[in-house]
Protein backbone atom coordinates (compact mmCIF):
# COMPACT_ATOMS: atom_id res chain seq x y z
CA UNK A 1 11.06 -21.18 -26.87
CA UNK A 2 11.32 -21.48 -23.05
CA UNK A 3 8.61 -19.02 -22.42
CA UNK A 4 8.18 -19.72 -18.91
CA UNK A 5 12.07 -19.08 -18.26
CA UNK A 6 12.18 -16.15 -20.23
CA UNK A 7 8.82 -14.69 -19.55
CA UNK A 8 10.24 -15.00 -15.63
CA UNK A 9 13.76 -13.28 -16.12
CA UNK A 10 12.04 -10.95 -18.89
CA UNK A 11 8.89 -9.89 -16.34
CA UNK A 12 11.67 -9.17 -13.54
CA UNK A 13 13.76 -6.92 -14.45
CA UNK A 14 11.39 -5.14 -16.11
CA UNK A 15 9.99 -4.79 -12.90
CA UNK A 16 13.01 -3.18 -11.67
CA UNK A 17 13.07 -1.13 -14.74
CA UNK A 18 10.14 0.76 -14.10
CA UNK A 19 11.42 1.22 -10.13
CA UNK A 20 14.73 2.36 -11.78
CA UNK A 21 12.75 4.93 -14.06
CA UNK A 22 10.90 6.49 -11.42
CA UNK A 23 13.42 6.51 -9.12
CA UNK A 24 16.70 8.34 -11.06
CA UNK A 25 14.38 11.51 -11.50
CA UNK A 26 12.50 11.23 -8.58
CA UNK A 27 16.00 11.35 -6.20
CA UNK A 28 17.29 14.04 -8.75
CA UNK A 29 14.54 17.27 -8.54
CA UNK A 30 14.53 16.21 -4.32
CA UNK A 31 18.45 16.78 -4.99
CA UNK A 32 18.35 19.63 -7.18
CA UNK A 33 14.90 21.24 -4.76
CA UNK A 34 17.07 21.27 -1.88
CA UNK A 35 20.10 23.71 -3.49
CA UNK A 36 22.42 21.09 -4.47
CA UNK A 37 24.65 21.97 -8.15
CA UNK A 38 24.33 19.34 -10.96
CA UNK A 39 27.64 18.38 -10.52
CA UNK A 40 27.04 17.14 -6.69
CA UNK A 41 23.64 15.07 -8.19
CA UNK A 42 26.15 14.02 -10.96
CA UNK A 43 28.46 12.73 -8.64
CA UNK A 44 26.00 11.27 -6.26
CA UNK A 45 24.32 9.56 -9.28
CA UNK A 46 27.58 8.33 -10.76
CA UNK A 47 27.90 6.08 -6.95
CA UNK A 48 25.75 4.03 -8.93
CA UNK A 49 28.25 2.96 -11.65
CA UNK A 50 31.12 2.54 -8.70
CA UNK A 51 28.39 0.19 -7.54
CA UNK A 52 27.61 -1.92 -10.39
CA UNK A 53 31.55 -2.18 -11.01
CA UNK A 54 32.41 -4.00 -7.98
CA UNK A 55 29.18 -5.78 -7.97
CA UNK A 56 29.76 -7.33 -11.82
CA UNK A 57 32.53 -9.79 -11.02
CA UNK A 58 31.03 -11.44 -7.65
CA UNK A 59 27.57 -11.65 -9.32
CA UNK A 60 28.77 -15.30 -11.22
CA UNK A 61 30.58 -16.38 -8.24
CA UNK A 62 27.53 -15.79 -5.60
CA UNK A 63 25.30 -17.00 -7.88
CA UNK A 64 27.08 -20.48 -9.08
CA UNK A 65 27.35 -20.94 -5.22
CA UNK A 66 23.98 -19.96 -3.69
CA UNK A 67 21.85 -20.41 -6.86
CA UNK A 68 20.51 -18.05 -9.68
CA UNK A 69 17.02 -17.35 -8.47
CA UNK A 70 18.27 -17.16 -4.40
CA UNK A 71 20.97 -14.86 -5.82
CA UNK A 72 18.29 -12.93 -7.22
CA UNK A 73 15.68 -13.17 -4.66
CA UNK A 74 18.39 -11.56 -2.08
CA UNK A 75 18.94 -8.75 -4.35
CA UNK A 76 15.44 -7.69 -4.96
CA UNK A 77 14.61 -7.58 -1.07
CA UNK A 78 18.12 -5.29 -0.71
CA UNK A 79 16.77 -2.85 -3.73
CA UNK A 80 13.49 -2.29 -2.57
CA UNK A 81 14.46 -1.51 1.28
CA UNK A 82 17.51 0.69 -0.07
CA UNK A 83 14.72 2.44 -2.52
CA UNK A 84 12.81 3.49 0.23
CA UNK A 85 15.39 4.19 2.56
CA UNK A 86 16.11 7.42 0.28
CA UNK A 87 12.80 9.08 2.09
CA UNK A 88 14.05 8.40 6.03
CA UNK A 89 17.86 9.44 4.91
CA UNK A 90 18.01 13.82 5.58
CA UNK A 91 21.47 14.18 4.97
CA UNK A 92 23.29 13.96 1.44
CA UNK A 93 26.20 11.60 2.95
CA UNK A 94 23.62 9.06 3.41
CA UNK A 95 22.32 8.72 -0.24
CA UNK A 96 26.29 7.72 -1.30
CA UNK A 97 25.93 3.86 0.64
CA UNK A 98 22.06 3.76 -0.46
CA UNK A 99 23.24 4.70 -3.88
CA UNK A 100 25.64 1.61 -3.52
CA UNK A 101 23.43 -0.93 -2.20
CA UNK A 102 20.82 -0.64 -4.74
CA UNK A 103 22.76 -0.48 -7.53
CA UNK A 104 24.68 -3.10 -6.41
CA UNK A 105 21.42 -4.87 -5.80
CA UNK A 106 19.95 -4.04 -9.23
CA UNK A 107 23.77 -4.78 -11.34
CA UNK A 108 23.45 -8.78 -10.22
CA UNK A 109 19.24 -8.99 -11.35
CA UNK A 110 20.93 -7.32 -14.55
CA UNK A 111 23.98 -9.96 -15.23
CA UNK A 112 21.58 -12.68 -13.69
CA UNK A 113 18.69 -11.85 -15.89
CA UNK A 114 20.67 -11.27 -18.74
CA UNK A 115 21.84 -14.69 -18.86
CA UNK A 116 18.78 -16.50 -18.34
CA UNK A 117 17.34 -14.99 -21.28
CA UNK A 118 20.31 -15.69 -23.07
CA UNK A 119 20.59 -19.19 -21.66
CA UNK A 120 17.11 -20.25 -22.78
CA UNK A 121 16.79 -18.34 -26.02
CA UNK A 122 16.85 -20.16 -29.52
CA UNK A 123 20.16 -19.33 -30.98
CA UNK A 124 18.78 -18.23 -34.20
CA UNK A 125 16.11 -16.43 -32.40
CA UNK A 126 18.76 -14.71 -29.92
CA UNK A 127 18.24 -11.15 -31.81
CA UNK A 128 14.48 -11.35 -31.70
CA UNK A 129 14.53 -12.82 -27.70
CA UNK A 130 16.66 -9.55 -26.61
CA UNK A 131 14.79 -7.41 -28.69
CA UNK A 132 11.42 -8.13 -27.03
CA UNK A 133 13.32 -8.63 -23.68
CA UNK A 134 14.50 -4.76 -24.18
CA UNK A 135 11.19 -3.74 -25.24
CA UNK A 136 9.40 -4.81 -21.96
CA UNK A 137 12.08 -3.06 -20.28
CA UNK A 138 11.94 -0.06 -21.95
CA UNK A 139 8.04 -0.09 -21.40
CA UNK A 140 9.28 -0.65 -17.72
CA UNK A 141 11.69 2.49 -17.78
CA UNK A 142 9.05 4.31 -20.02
CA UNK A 143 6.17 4.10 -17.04
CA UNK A 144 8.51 4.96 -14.49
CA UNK A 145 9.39 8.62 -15.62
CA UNK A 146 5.49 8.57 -16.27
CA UNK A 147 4.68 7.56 -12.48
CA UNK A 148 6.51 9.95 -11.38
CA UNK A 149 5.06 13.03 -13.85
CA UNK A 150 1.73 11.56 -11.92
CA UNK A 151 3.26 11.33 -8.00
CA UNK A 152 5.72 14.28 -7.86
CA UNK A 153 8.18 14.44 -5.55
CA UNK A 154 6.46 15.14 -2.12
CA UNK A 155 6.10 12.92 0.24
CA UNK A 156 6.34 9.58 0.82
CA UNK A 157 4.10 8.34 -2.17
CA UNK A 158 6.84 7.84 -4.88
CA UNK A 159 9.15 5.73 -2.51
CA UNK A 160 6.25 3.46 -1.15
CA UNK A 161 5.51 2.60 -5.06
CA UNK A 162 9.35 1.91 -6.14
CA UNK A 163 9.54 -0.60 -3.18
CA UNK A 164 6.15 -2.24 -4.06
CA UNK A 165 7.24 -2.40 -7.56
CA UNK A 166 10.58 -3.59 -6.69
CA UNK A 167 9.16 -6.04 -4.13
CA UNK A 168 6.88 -7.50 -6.84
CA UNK A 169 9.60 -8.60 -9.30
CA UNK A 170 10.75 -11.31 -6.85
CA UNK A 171 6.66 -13.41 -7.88
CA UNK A 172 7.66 -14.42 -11.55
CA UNK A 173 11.18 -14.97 -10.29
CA UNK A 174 9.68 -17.88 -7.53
CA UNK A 175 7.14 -18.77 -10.39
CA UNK A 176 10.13 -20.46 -12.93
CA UNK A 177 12.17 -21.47 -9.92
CA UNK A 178 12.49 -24.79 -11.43
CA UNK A 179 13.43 -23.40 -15.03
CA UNK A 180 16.72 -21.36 -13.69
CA UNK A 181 19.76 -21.97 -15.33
CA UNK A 182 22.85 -23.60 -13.83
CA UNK A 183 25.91 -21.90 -13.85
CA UNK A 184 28.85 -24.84 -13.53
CA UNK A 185 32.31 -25.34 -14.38
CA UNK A 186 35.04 -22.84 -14.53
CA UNK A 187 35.56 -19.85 -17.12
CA UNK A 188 37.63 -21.06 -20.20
CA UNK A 189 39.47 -17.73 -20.77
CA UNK A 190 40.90 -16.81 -18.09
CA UNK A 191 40.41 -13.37 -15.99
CA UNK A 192 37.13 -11.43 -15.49
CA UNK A 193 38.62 -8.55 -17.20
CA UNK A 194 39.80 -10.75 -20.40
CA UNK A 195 35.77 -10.74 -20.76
CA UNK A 196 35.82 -7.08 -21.10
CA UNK A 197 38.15 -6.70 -24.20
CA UNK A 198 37.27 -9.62 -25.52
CA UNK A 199 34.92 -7.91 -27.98
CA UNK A 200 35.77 -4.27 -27.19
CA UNK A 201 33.32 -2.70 -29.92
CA UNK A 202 30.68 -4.41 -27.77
CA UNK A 203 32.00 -3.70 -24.66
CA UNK A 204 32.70 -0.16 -25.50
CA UNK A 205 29.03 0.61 -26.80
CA UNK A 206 27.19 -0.61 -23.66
CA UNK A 207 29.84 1.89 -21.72
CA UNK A 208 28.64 4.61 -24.10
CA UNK A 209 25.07 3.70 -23.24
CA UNK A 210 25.62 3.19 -19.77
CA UNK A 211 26.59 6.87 -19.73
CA UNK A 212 24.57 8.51 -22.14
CA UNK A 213 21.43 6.56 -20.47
CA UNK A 214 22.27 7.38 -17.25
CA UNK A 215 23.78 11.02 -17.51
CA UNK A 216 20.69 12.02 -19.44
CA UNK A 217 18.21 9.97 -17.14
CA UNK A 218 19.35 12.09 -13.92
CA UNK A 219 20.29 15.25 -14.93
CA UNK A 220 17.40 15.79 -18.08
CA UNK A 221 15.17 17.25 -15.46
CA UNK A 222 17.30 19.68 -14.21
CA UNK A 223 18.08 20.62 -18.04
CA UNK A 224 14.61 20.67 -18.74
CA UNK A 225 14.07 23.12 -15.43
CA UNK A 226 16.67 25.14 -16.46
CA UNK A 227 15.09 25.96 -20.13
CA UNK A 228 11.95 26.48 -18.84
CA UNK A 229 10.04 23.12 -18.68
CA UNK A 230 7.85 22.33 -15.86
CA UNK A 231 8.49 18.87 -13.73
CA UNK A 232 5.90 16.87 -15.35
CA UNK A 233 6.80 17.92 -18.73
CA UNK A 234 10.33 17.73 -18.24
CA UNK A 235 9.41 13.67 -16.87
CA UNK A 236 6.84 13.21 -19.83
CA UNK A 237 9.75 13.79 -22.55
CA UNK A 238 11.99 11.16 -20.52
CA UNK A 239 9.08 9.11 -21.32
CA UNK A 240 9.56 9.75 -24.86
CA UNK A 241 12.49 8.05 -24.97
CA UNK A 242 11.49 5.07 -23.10
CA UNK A 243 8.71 5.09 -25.62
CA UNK A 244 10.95 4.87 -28.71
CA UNK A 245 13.08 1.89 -27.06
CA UNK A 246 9.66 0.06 -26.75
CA UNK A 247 9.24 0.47 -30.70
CA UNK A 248 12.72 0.10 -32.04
CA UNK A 249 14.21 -2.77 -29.93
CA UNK A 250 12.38 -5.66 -31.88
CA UNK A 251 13.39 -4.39 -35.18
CA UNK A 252 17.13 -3.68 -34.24
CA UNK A 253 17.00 -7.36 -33.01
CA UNK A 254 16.03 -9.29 -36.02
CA UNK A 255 18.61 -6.44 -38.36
CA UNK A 256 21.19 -7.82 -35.94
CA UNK A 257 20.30 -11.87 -36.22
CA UNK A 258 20.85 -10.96 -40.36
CA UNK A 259 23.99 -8.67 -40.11
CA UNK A 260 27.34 -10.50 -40.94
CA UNK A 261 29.13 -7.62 -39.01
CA UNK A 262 27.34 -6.47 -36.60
CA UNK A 263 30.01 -3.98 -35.28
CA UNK A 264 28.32 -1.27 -39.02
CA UNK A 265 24.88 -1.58 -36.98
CA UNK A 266 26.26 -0.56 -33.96
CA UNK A 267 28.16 2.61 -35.02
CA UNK A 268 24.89 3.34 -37.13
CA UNK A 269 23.21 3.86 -33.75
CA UNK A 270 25.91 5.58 -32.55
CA UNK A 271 25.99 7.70 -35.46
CA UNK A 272 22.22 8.42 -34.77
CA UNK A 273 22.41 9.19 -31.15
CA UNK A 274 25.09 12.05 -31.87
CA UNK A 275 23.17 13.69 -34.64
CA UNK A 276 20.49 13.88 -31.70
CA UNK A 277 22.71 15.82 -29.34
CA UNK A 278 23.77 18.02 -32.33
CA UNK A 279 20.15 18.78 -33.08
CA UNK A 280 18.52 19.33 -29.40
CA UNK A 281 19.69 22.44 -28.37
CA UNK A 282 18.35 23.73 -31.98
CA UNK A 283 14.94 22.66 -30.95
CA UNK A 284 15.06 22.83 -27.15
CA UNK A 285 12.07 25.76 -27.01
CA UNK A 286 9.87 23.95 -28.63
CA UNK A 287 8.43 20.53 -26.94
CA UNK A 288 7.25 18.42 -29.46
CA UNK A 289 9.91 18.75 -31.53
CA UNK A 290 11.81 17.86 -28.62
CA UNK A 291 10.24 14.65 -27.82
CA UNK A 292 10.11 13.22 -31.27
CA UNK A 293 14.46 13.82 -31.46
CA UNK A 294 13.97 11.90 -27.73
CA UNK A 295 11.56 9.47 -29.39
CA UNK A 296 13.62 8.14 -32.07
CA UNK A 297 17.19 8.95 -30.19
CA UNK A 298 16.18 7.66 -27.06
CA UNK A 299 14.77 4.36 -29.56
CA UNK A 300 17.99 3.85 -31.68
CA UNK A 301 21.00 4.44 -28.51
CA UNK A 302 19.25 1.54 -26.84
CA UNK A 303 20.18 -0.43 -29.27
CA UNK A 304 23.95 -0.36 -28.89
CA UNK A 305 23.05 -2.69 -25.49
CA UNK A 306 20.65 -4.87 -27.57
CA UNK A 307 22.74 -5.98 -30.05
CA UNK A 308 26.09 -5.51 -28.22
CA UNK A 309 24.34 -8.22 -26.07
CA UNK A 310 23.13 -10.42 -29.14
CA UNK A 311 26.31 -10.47 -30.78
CA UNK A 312 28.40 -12.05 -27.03
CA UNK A 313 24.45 -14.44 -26.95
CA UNK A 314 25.88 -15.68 -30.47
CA UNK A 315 29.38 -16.82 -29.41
CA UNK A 316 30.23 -18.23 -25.97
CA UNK A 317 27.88 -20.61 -24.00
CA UNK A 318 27.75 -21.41 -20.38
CA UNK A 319 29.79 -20.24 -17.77
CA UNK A 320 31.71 -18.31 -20.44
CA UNK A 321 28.03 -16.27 -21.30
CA UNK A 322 27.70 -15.86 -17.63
CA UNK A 323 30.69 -14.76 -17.02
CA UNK A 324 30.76 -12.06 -20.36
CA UNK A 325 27.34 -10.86 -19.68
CA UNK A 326 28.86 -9.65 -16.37
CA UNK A 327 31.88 -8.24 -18.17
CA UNK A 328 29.43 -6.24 -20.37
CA UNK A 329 27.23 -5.04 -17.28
CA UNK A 330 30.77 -4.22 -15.48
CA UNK A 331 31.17 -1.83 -18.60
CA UNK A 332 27.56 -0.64 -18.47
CA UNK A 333 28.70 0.62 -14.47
CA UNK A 334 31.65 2.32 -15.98
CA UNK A 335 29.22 4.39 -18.42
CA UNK A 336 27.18 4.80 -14.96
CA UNK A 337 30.30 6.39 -13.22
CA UNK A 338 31.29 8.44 -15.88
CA UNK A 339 28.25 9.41 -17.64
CA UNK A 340 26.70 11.79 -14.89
CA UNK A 341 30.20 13.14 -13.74
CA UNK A 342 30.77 14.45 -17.06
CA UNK A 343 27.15 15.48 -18.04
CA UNK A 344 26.89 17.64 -14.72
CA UNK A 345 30.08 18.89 -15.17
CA UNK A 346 29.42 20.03 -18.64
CA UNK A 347 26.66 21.59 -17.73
CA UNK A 348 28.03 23.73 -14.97
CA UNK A 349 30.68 25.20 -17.19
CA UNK A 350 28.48 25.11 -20.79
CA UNK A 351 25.56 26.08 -19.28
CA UNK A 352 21.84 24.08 -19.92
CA UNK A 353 23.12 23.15 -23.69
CA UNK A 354 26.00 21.38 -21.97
CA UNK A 355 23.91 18.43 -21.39
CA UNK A 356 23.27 17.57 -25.09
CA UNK A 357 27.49 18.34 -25.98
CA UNK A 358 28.64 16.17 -22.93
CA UNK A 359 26.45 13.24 -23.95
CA UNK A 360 27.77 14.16 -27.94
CA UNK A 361 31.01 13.26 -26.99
CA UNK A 362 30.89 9.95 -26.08
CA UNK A 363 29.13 9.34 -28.99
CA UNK A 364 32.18 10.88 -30.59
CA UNK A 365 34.77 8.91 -29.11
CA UNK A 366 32.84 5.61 -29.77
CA UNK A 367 32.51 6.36 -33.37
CA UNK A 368 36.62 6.81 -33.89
CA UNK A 369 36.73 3.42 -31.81
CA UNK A 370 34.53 1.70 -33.98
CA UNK A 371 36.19 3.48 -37.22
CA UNK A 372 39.42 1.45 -35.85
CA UNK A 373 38.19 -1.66 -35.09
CA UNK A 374 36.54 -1.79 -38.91
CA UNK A 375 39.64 -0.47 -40.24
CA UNK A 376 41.76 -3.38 -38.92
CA UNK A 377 38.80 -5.90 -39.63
CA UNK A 378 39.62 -7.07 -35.88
């Protein structure tokens, strides 16, 4: 184990996981406080994915060129000034180019950090790497939602501790400058976008995450406001499902290093994550009921990214793993751009239970992929 490498990429992101956490709700009750429908704070949300698409192929390129941890470095400065330029910005139009220069920002410490971990982990520990690489993050994304149950949304607070946050991912980063990886030599398979259906089941289930994790990140406190929840308790449930990533992200990773196809675990979780939509409106009135279906939902969905990422770890190296691991962040931005669209859409025509049967349907649609795919054996 390189445990100064990964301990720096791991501790980094993180970082920018819990900035992430605090900040998606945080910008979405100012949104929703100041009149605007959900579909306006879907579609200002979804900039985000629009962001991390065009981002996702230049993030190899700038990096072979200028350097993994300079790459990086850059970006983290650009987050954490866009973060806080949410505060100074009054009018909506100026949240769209914020929106796109911190997700841009936070899309190449994703593809970069992504393949240093997978760079420097044991192959036959690969699994067990990204599932304790997920659960830091998901601690990260778990403490953000709680920050901001603690801050609120007045003021100034909130946005002075997502920059510092933000800011402070950048000291392991300088700490294992030496221990980057290299990226050198040219892709062996042609086009960026050959990367994204080269292993479509994989590529397909960190799009459903992307959109389920996002839709449900921005727009759960507004559902939660709209059947009766207060802010903090509304945040405290998002929590909850940072919580259950924390716990189920190790063991997903070592079922995955053992599976022979790891496509069955994957539509397993999907499988999971729809029964959850099915069930939350059933229990929506009562809160602890609630947050264990978040809990273990919010626990098994993350883990169509963690082993969708183990299984492209296990077979391409190099510039090739560089070079997919942008290809699957490129789909995560899709899920980003969709995700909210359709989750504030839903809700505007369904009403508050629209949340929970707009995210159902991706899960849906990913299960008659996957269905396909293990049909044909391809």
């Amino acid at each position: 184990m390189r445990w100064l490498a990964l301990g720096a990429a791991i501790a980094s992101i993180s970082a920018v996981g819990m900035a992430i956490g605090l900040g998606v709700p945080l910008l979405s009750v100012i949104l929703e406080n100041r009149g605007f429908s959900a579909t306006a704070i879907g579609l200002n949300t979804g900039v985000a994915g629009l962001a991390s698409i065009a981002m996702a192929p230049l993030a190899i390129p700038i990096a072979a060129r200028f350097g993994v941890v300079a790459t990086m470095l850059v970006a983290i400065v650009a987050g954490a000034f866009s973060f806080i330029g949410f505060y100074f910005a009054t009018d909506f139009w100026m949240w769209f180019p914020l929106r796109v220069v911190l997700h841009a920002a936070i899309t190449a410490l994703f593809i970069l950090s992504e393949f240093w971990i997978s760079a420097s982990a044991p192959p036959h520990k690969r699994g067990l790497v990204l599932g304790i690489y997920a659960t830091v993050l998901s601690l990260g994304f778990a403490f953000g939602p709680w920050l901001f149950s603690r801050l609120g949304s007045d003021g100034i607070l909130p946005f002075v501790v997502g920059f510092t946050i933000t800011l402070a991912s950048a000291v392991p980063v300088v700490a294992a400058w030496r221990e980057s990886p290299a990226i050198g030599g040219a892709a062996r398979r042609g086009s960026f976008l050959s990367y994204v259906f080269l292993v479509p089941t994989a590529t397909a289930a960190v799009l459903v995450f992307g959109a389920v994790e996002t839709g449900g990140f921005a727009l759960f406190p507004v559902y939660g406001n709209r059947i009766g929840y207060s802010e903090a308790d509304a945040a405290l449930l998002l929590t909850m499902i940072g919580l259950g990533n924390v716990l189920l992200q190790i063991p997903i990773g070592m079922i995955s290093d053992r599976m022979a196809d790891r496509r069955t675990l994957l539509a397993v979780c999907a499988a999971i994550g729809l029964a959850g939509m099915i069930v939350l409106p059933m229990v929506s009135l009562d809160w602890y009921v609630v947050a264990a279906v978040l809990f273990v939902w919010g626990g098994v969905v993350a883990g169509l990214y963690t082993v969708g990422l183990a299984h492209l770890g296990a077979r391409l190296t190099g510039r090739d793993l560089a070079s997919a691991n942008a290809a699957f962040v490129f789909c995560y931005g899709l899920g980003m751009l969709v995700g909210p669209q359709v989750t504030g859409i839903g809700m505007d025509i369904l009403g508050a239970h629209g949340f929970a049967w707009s995210l159902a349907l991706f899960f849906v649609c990913y299960l008659a992929l996957v269905a396909t795919r293990l049909r044909g054996r391809g």
